[in-house]
C-alpha atoms as a PDB file:
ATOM      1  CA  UNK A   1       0.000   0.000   0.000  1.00  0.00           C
ATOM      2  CA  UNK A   2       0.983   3.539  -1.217  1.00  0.00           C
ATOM      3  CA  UNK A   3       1.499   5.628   1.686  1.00  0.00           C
ATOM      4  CA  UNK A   4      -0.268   8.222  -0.220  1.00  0.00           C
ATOM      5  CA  UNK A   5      -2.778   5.968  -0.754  1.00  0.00           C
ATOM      6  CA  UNK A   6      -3.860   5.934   3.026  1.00  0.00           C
ATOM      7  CA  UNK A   7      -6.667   8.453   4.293  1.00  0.00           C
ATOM      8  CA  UNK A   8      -7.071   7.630   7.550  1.00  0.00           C
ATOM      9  CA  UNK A   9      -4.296   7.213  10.370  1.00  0.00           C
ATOM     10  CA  UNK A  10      -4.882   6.692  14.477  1.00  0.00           C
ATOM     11  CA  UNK A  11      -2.650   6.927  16.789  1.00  0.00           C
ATOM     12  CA  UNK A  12      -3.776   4.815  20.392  1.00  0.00           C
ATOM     13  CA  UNK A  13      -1.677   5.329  23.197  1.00  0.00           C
ATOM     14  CA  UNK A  14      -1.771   2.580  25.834  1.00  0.00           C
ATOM     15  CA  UNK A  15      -0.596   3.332  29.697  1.00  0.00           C
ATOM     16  CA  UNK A  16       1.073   0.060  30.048  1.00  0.00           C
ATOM     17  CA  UNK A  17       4.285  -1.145  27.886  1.00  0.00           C
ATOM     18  CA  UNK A  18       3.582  -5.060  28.510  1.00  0.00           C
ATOM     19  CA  UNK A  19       0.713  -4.751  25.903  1.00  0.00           C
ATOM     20  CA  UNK A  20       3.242  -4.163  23.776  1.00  0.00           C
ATOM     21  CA  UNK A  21       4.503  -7.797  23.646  1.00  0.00           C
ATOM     22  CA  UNK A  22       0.769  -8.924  23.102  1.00  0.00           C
ATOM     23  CA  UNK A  23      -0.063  -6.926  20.346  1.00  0.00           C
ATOM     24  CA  UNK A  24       3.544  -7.031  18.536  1.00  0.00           C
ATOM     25  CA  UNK A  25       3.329 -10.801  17.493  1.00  0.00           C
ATOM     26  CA  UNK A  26       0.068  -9.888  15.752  1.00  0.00           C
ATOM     27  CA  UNK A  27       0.915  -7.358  13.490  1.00  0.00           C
ATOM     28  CA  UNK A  28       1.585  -9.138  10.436  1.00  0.00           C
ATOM     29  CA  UNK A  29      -1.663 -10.261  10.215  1.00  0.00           C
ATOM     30  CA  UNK A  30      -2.699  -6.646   9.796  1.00  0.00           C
ATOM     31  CA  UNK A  31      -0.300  -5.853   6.676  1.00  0.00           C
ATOM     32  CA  UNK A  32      -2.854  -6.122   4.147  1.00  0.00           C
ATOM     33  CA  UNK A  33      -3.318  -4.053   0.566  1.00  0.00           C
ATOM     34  CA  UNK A  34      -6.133  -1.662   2.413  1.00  0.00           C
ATOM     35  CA  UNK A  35      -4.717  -1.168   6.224  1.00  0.00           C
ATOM     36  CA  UNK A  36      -1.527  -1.340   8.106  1.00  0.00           C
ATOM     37  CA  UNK A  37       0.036  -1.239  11.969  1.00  0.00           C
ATOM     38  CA  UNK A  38       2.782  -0.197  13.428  1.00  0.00           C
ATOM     39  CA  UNK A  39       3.726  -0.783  17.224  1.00  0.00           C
ATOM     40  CA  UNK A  40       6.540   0.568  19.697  1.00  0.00           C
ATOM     41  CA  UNK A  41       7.197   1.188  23.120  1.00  0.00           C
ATOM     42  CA  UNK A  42       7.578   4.372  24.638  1.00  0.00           C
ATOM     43  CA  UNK A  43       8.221   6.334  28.273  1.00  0.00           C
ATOM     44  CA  UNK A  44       6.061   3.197  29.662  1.00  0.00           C
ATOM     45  CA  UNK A  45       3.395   3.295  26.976  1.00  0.00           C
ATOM     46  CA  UNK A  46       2.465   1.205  24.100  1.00  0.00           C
ATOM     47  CA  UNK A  47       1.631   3.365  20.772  1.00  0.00           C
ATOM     48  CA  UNK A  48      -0.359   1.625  17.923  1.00  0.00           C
ATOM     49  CA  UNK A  49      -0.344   3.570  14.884  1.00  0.00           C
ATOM     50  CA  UNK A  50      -3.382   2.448  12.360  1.00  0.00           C
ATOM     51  CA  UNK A  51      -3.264   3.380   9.000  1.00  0.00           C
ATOM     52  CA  UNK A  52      -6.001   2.498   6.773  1.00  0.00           C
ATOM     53  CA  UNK A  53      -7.401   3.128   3.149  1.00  0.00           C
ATOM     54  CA  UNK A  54     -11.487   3.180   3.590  1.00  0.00           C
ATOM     55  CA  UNK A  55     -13.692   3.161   6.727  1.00  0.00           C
ATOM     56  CA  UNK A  56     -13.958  -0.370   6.693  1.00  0.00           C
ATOM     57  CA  UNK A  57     -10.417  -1.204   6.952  1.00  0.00           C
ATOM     58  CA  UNK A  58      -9.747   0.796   9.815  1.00  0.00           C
ATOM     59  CA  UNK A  59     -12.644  -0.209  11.597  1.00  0.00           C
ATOM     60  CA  UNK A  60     -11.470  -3.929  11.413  1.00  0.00           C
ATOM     61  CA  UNK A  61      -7.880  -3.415  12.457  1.00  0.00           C
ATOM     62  CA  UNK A  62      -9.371  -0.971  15.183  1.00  0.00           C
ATOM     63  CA  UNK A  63     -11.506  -4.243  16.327  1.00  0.00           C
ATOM     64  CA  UNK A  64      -8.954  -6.444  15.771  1.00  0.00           C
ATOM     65  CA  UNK A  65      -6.975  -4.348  18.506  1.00  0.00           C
ATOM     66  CA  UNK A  66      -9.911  -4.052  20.561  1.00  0.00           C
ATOM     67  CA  UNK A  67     -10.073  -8.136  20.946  1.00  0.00           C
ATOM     68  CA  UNK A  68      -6.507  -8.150  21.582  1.00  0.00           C
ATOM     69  CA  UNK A  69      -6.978  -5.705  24.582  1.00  0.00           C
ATOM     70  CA  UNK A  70      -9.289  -7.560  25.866  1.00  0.00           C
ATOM     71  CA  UNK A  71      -7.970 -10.830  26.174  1.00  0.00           C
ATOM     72  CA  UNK A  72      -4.921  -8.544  27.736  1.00  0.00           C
ATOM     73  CA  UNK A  73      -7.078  -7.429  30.418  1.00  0.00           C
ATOM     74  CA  UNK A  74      -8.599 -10.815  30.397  1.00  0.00           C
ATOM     75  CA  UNK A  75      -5.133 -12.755  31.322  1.00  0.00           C
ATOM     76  CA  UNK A  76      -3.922  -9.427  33.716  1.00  0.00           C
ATOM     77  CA  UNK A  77      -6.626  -9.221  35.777  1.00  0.00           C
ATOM     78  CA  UNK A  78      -7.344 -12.951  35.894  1.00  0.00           C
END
């Protein structure tokens, strides 16, 4: 994907850095032709960048994320 092909971008910042090593395995299954993610660590955050071509696309990484976050919390707070 063209990054002038992308009209929309998020940035999510997490307060916790461990998400980090749950959501970084996962990112190559969202590097497809319509949406992208990039993760990284930073002053004890995690930052997900989103970048997506339509609506849809984002929407569905943004969910994707979402789940992930969930089962997070899920395993954290047992």
């Amino acid at each position: 994907m063209d990054k002038n092909s992308l009209k929309y971008e998020l940035e999510l910042t997490i307060a916790d850095s461990d998400v980090f090593d749950v959501i970084k395995p996962e990112t190559n299954r969202f590097d497809t032709k319509r949406s992208k993610i990039k993760t990284d660590k930073e002053k004890g955050n995690t930052k997900v960048l989103i970048r997506a071509k339509d609506a849809v696309a984002l929407r569905a990484t943004i969910d994707s994320v979402c789940q992930l976050l969930k089962v997070y919390e899920g395993v954290k707070n047992g």
